[in-house]
N, C-alpha and C. Protein backbone atom coordinates (compact mmCIF):
# COMPACT_ATOMS: atom_id res chain seq x y z
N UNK A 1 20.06 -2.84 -21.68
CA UNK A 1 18.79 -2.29 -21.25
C UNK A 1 19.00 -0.82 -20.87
N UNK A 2 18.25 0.15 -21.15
CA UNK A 2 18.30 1.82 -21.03
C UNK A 2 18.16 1.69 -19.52
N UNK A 3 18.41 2.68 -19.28
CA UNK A 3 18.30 3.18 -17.65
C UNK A 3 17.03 3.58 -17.46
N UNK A 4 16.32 3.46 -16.26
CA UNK A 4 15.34 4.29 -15.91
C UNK A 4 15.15 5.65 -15.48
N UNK A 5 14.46 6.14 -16.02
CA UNK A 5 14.83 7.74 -15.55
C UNK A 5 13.94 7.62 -14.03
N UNK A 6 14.16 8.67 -13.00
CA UNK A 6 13.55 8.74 -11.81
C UNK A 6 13.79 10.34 -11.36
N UNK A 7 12.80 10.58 -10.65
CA UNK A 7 12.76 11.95 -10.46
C UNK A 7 13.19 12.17 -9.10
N UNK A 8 13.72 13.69 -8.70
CA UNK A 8 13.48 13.34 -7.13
C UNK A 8 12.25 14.48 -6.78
N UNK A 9 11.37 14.11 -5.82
CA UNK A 9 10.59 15.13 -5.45
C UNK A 9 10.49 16.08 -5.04
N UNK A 10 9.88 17.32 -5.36
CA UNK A 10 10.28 18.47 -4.82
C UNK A 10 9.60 18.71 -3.58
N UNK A 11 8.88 18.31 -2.77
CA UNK A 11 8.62 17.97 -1.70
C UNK A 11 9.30 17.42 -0.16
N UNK A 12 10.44 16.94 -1.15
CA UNK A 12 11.49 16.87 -0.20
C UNK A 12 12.12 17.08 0.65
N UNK A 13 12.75 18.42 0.01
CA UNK A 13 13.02 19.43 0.61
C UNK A 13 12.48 20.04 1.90
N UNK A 14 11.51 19.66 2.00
CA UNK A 14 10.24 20.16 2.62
C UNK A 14 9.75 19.27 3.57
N UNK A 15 9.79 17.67 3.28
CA UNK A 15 8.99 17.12 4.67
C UNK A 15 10.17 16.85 5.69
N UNK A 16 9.17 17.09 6.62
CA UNK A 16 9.95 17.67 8.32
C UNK A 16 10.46 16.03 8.68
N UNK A 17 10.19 15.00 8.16
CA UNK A 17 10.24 13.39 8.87
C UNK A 17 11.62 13.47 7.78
N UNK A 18 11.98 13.69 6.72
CA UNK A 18 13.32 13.56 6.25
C UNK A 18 13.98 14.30 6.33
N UNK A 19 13.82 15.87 7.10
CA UNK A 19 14.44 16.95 7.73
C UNK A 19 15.04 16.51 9.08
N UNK A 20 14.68 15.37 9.41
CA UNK A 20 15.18 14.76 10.94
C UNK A 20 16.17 13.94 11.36
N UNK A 21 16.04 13.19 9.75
CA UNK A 21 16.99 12.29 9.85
C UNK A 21 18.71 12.55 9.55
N UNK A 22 19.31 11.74 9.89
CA UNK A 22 20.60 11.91 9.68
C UNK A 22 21.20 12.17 8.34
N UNK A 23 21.85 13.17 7.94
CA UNK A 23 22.49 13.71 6.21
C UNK A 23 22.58 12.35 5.60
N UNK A 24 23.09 11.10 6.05
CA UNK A 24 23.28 10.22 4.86
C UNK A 24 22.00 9.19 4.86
N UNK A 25 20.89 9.45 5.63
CA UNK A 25 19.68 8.86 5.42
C UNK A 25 18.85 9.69 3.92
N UNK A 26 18.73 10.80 4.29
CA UNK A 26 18.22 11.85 3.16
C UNK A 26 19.21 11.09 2.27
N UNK A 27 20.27 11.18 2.08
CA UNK A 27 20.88 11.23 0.59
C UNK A 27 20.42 9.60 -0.13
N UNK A 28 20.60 8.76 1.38
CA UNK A 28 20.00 7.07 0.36
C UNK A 28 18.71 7.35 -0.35
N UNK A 29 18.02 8.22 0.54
CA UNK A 29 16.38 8.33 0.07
C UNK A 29 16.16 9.11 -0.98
N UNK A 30 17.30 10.04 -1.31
CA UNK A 30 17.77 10.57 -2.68
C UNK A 30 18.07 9.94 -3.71
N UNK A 31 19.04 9.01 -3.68
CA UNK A 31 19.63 7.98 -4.57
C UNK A 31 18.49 6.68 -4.59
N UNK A 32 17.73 5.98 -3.32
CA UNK A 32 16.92 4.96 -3.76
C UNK A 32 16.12 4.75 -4.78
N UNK A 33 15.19 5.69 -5.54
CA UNK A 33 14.88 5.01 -6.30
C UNK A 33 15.56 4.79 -7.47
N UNK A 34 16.52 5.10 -7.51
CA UNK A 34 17.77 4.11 -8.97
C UNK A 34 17.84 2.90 -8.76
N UNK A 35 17.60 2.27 -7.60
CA UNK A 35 17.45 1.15 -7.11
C UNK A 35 16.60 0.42 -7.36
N UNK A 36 15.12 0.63 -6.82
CA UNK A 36 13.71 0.16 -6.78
C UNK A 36 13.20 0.08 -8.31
N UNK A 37 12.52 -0.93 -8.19
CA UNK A 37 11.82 -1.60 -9.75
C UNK A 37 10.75 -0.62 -9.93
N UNK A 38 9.82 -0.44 -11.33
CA UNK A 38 9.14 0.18 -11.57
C UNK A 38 7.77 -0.04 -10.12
N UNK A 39 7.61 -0.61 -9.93
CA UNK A 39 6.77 -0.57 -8.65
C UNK A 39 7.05 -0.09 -7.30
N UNK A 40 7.93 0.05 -7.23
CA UNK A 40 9.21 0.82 -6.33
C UNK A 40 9.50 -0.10 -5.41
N UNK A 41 9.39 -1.55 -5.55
CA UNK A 41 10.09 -2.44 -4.69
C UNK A 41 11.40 -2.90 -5.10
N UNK A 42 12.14 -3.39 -3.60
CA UNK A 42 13.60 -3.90 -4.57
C UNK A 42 13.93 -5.22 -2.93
N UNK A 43 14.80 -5.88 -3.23
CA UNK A 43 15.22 -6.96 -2.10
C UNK A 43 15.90 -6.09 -1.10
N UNK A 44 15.62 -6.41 0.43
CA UNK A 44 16.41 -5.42 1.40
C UNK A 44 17.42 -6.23 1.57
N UNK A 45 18.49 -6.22 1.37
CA UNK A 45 19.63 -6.20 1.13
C UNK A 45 20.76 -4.97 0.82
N UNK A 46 21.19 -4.48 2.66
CA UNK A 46 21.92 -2.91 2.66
C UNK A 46 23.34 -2.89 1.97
N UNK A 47 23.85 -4.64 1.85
CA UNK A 47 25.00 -4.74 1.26
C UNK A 47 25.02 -4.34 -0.23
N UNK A 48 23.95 -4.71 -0.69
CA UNK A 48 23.75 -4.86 -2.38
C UNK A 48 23.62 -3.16 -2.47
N UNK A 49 22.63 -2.72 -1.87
CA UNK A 49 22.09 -1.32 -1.79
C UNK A 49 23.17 -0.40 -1.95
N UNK A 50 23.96 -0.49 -0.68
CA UNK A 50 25.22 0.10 -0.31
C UNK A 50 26.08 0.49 -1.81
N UNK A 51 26.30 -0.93 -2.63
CA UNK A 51 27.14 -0.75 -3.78
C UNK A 51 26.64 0.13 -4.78
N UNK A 52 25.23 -0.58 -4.85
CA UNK A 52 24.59 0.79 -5.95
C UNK A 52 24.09 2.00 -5.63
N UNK A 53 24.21 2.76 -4.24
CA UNK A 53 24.00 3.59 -3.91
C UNK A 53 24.77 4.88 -3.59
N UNK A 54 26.18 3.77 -3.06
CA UNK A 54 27.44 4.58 -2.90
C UNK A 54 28.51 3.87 -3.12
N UNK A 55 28.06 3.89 -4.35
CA UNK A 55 29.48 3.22 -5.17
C UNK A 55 31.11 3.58 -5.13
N UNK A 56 31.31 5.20 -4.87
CA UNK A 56 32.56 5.71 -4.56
C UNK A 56 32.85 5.96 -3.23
N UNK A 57 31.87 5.95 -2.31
CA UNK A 57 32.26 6.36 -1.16
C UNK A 57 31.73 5.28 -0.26
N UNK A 58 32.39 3.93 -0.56
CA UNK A 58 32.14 2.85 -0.01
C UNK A 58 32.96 2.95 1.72
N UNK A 59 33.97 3.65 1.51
CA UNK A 59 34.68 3.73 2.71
C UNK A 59 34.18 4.72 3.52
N UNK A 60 33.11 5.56 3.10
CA UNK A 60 32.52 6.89 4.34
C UNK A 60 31.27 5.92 4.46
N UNK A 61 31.20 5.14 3.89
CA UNK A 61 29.52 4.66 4.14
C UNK A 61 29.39 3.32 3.99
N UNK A 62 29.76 2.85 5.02
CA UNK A 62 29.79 0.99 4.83
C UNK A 62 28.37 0.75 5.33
N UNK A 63 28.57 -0.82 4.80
CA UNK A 63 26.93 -1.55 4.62
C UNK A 63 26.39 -1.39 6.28
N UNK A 64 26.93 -1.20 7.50
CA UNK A 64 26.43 -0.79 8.54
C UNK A 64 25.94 0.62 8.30
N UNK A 65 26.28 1.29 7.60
CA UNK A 65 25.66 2.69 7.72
C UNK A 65 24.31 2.49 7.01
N UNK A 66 24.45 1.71 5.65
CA UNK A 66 23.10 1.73 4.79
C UNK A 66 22.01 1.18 5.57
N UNK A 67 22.66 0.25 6.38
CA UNK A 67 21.15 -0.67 7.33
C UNK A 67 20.89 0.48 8.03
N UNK A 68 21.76 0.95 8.71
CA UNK A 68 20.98 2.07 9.77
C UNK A 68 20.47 3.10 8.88
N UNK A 69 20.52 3.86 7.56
CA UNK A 69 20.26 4.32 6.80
C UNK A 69 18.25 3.77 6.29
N UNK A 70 18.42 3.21 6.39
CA UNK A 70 17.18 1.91 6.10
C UNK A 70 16.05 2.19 6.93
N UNK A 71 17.02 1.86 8.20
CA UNK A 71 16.05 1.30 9.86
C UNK A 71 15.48 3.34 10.01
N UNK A 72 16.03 4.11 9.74
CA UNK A 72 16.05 5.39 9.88
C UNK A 72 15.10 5.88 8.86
N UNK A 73 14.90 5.26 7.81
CA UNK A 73 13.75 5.56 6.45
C UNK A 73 12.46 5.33 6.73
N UNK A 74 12.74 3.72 7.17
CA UNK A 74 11.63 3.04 7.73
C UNK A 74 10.73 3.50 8.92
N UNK A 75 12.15 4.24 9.99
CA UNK A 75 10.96 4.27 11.14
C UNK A 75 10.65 5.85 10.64
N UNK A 76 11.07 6.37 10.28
CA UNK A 76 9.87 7.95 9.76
C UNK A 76 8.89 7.72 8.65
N UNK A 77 8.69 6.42 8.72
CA UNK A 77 7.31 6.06 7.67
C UNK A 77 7.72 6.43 5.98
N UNK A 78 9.07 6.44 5.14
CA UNK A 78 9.18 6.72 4.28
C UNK A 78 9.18 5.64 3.39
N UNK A 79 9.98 4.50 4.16
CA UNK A 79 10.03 2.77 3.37
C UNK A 79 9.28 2.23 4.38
N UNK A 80 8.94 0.61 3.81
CA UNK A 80 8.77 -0.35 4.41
C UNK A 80 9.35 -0.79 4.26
N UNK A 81 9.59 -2.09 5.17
CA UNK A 81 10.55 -3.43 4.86
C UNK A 81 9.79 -4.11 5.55
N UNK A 82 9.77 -5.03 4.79
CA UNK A 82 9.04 -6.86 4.79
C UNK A 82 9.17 -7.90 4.44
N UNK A 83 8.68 -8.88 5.40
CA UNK A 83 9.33 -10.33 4.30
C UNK A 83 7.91 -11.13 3.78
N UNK A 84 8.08 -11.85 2.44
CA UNK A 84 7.60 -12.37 2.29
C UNK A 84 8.06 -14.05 2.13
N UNK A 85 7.33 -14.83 3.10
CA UNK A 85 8.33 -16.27 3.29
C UNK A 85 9.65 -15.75 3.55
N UNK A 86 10.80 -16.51 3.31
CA UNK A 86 12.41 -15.90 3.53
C UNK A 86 13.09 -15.03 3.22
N UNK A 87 12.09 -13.87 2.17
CA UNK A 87 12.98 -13.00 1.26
C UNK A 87 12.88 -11.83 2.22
N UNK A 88 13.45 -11.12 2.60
CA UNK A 88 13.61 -9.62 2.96
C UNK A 88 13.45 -8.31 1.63
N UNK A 89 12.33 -8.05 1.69
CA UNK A 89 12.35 -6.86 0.87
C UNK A 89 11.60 -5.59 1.35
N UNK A 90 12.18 -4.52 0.64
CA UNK A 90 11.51 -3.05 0.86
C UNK A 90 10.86 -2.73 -0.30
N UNK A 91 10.19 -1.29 0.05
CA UNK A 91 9.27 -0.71 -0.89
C UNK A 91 9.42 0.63 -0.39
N UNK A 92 8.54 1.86 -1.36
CA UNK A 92 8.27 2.91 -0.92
C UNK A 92 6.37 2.82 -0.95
N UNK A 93 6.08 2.89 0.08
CA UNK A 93 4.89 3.11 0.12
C UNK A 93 4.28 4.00 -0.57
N UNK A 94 4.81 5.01 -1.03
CA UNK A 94 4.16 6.53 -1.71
C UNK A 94 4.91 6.42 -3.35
N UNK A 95 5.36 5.57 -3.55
CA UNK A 95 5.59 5.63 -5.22
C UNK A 95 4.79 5.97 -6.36
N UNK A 96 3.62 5.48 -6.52
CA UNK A 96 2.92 5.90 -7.27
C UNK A 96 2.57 7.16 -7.09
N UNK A 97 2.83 7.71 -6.21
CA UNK A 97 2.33 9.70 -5.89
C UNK A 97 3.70 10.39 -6.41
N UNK A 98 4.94 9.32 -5.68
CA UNK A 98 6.20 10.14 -6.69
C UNK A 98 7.05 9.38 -7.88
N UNK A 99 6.53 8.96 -8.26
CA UNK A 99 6.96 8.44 -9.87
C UNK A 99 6.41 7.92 -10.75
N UNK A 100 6.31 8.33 -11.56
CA UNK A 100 5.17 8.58 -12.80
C UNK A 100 6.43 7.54 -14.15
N UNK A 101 6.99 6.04 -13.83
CA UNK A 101 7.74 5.34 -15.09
C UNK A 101 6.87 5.25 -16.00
N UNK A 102 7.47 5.58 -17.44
CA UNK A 102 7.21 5.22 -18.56
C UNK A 102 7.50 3.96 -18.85
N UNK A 103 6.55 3.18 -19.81
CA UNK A 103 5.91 1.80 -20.24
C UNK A 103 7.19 0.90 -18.79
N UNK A 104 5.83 0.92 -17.64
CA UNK A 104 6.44 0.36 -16.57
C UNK A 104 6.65 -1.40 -16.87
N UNK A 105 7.06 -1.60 -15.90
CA UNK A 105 7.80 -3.37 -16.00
C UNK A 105 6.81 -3.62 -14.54
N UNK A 106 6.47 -4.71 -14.62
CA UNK A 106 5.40 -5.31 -13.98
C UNK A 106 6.22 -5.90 -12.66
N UNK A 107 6.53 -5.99 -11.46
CA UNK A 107 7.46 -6.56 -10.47
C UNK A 107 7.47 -7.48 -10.34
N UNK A 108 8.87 -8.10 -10.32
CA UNK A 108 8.76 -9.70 -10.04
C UNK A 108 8.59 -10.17 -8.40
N UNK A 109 9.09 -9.12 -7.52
CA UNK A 109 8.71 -9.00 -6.31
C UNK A 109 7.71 -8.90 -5.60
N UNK A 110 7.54 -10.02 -4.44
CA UNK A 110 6.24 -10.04 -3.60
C UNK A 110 5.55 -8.54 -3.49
N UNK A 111 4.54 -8.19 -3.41
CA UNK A 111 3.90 -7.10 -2.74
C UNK A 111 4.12 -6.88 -1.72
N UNK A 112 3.87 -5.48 -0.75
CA UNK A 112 3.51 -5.49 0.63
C UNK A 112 2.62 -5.77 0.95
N UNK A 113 2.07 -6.54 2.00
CA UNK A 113 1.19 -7.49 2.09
C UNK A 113 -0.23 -6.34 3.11
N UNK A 114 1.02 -5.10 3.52
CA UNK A 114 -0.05 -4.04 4.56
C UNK A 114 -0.24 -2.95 3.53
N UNK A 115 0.51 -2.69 2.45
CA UNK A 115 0.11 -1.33 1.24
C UNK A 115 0.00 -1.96 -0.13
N UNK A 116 0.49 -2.40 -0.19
CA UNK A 116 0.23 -3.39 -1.70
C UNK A 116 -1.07 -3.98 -1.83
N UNK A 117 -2.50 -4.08 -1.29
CA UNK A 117 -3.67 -4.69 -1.38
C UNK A 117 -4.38 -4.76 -2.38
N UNK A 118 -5.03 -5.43 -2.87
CA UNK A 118 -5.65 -4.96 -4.14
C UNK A 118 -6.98 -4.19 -3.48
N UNK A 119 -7.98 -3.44 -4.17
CA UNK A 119 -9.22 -2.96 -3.88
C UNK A 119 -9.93 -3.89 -3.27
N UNK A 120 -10.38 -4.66 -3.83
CA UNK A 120 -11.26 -6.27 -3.22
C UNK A 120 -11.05 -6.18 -2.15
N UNK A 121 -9.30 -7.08 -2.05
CA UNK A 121 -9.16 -6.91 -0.61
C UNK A 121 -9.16 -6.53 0.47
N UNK A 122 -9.03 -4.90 0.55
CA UNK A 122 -8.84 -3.70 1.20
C UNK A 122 -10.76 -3.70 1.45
N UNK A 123 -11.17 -3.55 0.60
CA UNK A 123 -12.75 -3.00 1.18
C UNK A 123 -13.49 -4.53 1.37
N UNK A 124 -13.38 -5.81 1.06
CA UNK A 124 -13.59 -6.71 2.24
C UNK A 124 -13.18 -6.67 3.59
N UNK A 125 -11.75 -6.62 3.80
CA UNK A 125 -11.57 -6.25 5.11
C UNK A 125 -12.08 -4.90 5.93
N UNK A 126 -12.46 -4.02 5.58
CA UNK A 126 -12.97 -2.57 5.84
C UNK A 126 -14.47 -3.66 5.83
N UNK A 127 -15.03 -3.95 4.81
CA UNK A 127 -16.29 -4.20 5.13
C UNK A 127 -16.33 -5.03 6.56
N UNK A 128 -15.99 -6.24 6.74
CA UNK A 128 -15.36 -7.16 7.83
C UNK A 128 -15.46 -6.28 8.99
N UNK A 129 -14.56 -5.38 9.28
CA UNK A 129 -14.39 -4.61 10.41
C UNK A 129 -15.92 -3.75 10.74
N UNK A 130 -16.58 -3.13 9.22
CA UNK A 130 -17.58 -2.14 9.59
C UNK A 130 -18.51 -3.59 10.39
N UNK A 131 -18.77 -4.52 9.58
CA UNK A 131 -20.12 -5.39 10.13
C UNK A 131 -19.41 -5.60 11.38
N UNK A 132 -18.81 -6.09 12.17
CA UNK A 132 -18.49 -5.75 13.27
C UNK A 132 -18.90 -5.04 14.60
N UNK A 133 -17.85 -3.81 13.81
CA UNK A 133 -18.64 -2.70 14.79
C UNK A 133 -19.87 -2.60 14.76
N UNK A 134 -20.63 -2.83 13.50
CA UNK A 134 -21.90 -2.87 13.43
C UNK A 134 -23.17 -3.73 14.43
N UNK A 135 -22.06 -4.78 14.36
CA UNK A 135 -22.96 -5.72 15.11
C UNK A 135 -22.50 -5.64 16.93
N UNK A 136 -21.42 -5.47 17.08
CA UNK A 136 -21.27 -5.03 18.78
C UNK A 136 -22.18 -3.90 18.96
N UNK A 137 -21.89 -2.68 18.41
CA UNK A 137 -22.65 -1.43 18.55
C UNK A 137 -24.55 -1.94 19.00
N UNK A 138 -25.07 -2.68 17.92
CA UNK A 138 -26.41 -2.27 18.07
C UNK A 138 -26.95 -3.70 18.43
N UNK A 139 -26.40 -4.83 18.53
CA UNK A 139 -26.46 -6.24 19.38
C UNK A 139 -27.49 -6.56 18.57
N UNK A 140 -28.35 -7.43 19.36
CA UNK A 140 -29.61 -8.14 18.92
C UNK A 140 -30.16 -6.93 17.92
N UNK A 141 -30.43 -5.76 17.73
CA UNK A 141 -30.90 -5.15 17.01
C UNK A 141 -30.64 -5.16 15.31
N UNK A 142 -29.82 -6.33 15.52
CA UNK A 142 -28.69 -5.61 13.91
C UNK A 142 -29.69 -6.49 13.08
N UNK A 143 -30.52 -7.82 13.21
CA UNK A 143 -31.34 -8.15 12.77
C UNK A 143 -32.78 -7.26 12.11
N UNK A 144 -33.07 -6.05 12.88
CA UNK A 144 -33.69 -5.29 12.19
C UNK A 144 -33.53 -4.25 11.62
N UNK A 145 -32.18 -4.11 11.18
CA UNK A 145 -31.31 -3.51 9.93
C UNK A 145 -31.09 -3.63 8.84
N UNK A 146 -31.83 -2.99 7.80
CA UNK A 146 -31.82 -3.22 6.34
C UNK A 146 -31.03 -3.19 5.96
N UNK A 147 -30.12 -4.83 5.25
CA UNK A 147 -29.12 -4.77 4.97
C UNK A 147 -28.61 -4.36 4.15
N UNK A 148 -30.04 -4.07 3.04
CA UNK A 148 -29.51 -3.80 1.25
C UNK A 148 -29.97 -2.13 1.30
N UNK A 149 -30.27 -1.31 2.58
CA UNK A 149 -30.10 -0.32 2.22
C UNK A 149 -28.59 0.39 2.90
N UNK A 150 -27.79 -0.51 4.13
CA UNK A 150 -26.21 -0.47 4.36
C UNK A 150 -25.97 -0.48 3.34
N UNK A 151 -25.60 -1.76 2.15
CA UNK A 151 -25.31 -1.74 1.37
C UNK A 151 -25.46 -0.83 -0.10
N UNK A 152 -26.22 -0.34 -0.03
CA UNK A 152 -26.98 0.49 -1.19
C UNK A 152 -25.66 1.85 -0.75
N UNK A 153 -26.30 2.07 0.44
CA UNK A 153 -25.09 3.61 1.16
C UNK A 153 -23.91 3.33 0.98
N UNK A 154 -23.16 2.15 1.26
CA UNK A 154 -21.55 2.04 1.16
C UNK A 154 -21.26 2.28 -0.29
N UNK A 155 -22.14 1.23 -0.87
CA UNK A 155 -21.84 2.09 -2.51
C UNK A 155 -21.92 3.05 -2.72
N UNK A 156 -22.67 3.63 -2.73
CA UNK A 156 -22.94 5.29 -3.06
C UNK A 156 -21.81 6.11 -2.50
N UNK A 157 -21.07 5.61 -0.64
CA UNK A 157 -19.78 6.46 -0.10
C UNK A 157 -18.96 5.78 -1.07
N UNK A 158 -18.49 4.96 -1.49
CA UNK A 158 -17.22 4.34 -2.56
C UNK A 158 -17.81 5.41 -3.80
N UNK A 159 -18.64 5.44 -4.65
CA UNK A 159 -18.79 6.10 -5.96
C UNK A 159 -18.26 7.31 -5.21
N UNK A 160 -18.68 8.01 -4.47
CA UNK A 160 -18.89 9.33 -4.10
C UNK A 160 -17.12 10.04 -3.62
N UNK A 161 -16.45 8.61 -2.84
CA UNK A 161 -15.36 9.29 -3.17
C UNK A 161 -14.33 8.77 -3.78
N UNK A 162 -14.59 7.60 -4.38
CA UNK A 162 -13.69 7.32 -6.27
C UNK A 162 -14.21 8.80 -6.98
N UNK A 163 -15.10 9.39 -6.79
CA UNK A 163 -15.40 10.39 -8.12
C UNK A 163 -14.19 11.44 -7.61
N UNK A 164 -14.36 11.93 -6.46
CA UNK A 164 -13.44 12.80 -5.91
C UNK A 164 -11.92 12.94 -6.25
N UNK A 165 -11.56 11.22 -6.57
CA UNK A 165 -10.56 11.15 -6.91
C UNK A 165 -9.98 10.83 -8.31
N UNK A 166 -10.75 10.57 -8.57
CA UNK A 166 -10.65 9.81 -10.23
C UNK A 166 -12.44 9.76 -10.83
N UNK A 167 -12.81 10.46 -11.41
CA UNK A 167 -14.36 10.97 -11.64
C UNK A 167 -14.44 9.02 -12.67
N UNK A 168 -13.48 8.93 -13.53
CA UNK A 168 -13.95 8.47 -15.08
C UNK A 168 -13.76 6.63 -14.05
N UNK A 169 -13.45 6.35 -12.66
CA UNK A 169 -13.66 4.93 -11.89
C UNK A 169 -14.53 4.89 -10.73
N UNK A 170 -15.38 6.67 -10.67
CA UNK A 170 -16.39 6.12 -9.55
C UNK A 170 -16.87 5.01 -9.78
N UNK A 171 -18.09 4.81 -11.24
CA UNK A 171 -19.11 3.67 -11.26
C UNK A 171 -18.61 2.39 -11.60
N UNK A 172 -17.30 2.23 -11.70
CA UNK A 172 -16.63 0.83 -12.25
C UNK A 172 -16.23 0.57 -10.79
N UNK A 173 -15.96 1.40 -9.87
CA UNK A 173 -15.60 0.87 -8.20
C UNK A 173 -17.08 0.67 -7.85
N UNK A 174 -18.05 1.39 -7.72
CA UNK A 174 -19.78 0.93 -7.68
C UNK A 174 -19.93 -0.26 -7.92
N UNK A 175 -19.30 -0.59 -9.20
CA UNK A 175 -20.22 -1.72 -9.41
C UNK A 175 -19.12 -2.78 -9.30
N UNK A 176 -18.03 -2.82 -8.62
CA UNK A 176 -17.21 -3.37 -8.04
C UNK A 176 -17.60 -4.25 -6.79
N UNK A 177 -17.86 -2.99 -6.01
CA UNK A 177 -18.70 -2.97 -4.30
C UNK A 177 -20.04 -4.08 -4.58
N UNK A 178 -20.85 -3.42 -5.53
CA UNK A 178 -22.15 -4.28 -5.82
C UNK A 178 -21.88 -5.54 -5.65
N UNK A 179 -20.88 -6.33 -6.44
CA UNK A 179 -20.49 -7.75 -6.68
C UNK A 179 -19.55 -8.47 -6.11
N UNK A 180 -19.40 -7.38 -4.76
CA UNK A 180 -18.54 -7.99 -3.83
C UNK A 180 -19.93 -8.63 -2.76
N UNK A 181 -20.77 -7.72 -2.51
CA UNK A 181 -21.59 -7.84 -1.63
C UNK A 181 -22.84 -8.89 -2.51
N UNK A 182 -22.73 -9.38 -3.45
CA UNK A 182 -23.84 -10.36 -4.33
C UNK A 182 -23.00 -11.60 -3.81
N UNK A 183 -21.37 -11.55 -3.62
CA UNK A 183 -20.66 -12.41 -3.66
C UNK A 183 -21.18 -13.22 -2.19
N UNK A 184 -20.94 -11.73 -1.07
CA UNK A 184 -20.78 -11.78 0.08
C UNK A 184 -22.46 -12.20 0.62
N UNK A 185 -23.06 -12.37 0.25
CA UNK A 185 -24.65 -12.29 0.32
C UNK A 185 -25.30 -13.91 -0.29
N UNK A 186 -24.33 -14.03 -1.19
CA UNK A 186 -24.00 -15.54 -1.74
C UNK A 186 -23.75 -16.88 -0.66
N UNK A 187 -22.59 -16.10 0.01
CA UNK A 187 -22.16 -16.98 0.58
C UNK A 187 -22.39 -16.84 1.83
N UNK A 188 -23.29 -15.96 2.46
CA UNK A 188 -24.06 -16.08 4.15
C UNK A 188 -25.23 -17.06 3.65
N UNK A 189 -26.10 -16.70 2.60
CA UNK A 189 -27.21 -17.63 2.75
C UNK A 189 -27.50 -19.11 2.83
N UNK A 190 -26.66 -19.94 2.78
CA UNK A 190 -26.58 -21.04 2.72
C UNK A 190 -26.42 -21.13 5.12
N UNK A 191 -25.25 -20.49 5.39
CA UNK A 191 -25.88 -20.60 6.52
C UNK A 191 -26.64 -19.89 7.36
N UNK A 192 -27.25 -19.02 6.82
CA UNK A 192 -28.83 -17.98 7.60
C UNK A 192 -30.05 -19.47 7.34
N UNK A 193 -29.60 -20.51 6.30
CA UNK A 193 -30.69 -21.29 5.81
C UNK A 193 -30.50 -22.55 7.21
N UNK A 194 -29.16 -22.91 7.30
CA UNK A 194 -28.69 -23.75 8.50
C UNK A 194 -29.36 -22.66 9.59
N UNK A 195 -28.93 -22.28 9.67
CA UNK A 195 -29.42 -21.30 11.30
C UNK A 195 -30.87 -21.55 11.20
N UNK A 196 -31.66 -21.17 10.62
CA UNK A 196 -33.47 -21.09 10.21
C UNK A 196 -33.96 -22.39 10.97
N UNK A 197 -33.12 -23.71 10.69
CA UNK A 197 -33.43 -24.85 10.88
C UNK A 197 -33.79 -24.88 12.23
């Protein structure tokens, strides 16, 4: 199998949270993604890491250095590490901003369960939280709140800033939102119909 090519960022150089850390933290975070799968996850495992990371200088940098190497990535917000059920694995949260793989390989590894979300998920829970606040904020009042013109506006803020970011998936995230909330609107009425009783 060919190697993957991986870039390092030129940004690097530059952010002050890997300017802090200790010289052989920067250099894992140099060498990691040779490691990480096209999604940029890989099993946390500092022993395994260790070998393919510092393969010749196993004796300046034993698998205690790579964990602390790790714990030092992690807490300046550069990796995560997580488990899913028994497995211990990491990720780079910002991969897709720094690595652009050609005809990528799909991960056989769990997601992160706090950055890995799909859309759905992420703006149900955002929705979840807004009705919420929504409903502490304005109490008994929230009953005389048009719900399908909330709804009408959240779409329009999702189109408005999918366009910002990607113009050619505003109206496919629109009409995303739409059929989350047909979904979500689906499944209150059955008990607004119990409540009525």
């Amino acid at each position: 199998m060919p190697e993957k090519i991986r870039s390092v960022h030129l940004d690097d150089a530059r952010d002050e949270r890997l300017a802090a850390l200790p010289l052989s933290a920067a250099l894992t975070w140099v060498y990691l993604p040779t490691a990480l799968d096209d999604e940029g996850r890989t099993k946390d495992q500092p022993a395994v890491l260790n070998g393919q990371l510092w393969p010749l200088r196993a004796d300046d940098h034993p698998t205690s250095a790579m964990d602390a190497d790790l714990a030092a990535l992690a807490g300046a917000g550069l990796l995560c590490r997580y488990r899913v059920g028994e497995q211990a694995l990491l990720h780079d949260p910002g991969w897709r901003e720094r690595q652009k793989p050609s005809r990528a390989t799909a991960s056989v590894l769990a997601p992160c369960p706090l950055h890995d979300r799909s859309f759905d998920e992420a703006f149900v829970e955002s929705m979840s939280r807004f009705t919420e606040q929504v409903n502490s904020f304005v109490g008994a009042a929230t009953s005389r709140i048009d719900s399908k013109r909330i709804e009408d506006s959240v779409t329009r803020l999702v189109e408005d800033i999918t366009y910002l970011m990607d113009p050619e998936k505003a109206a496919a995230k629109g009409q995303k939102v739409r059929k989350i909330f047909e979904k979500l609107s689906a499944n209150a009425k059955p008990d607004d119909a119990a409540a009525a009783e």
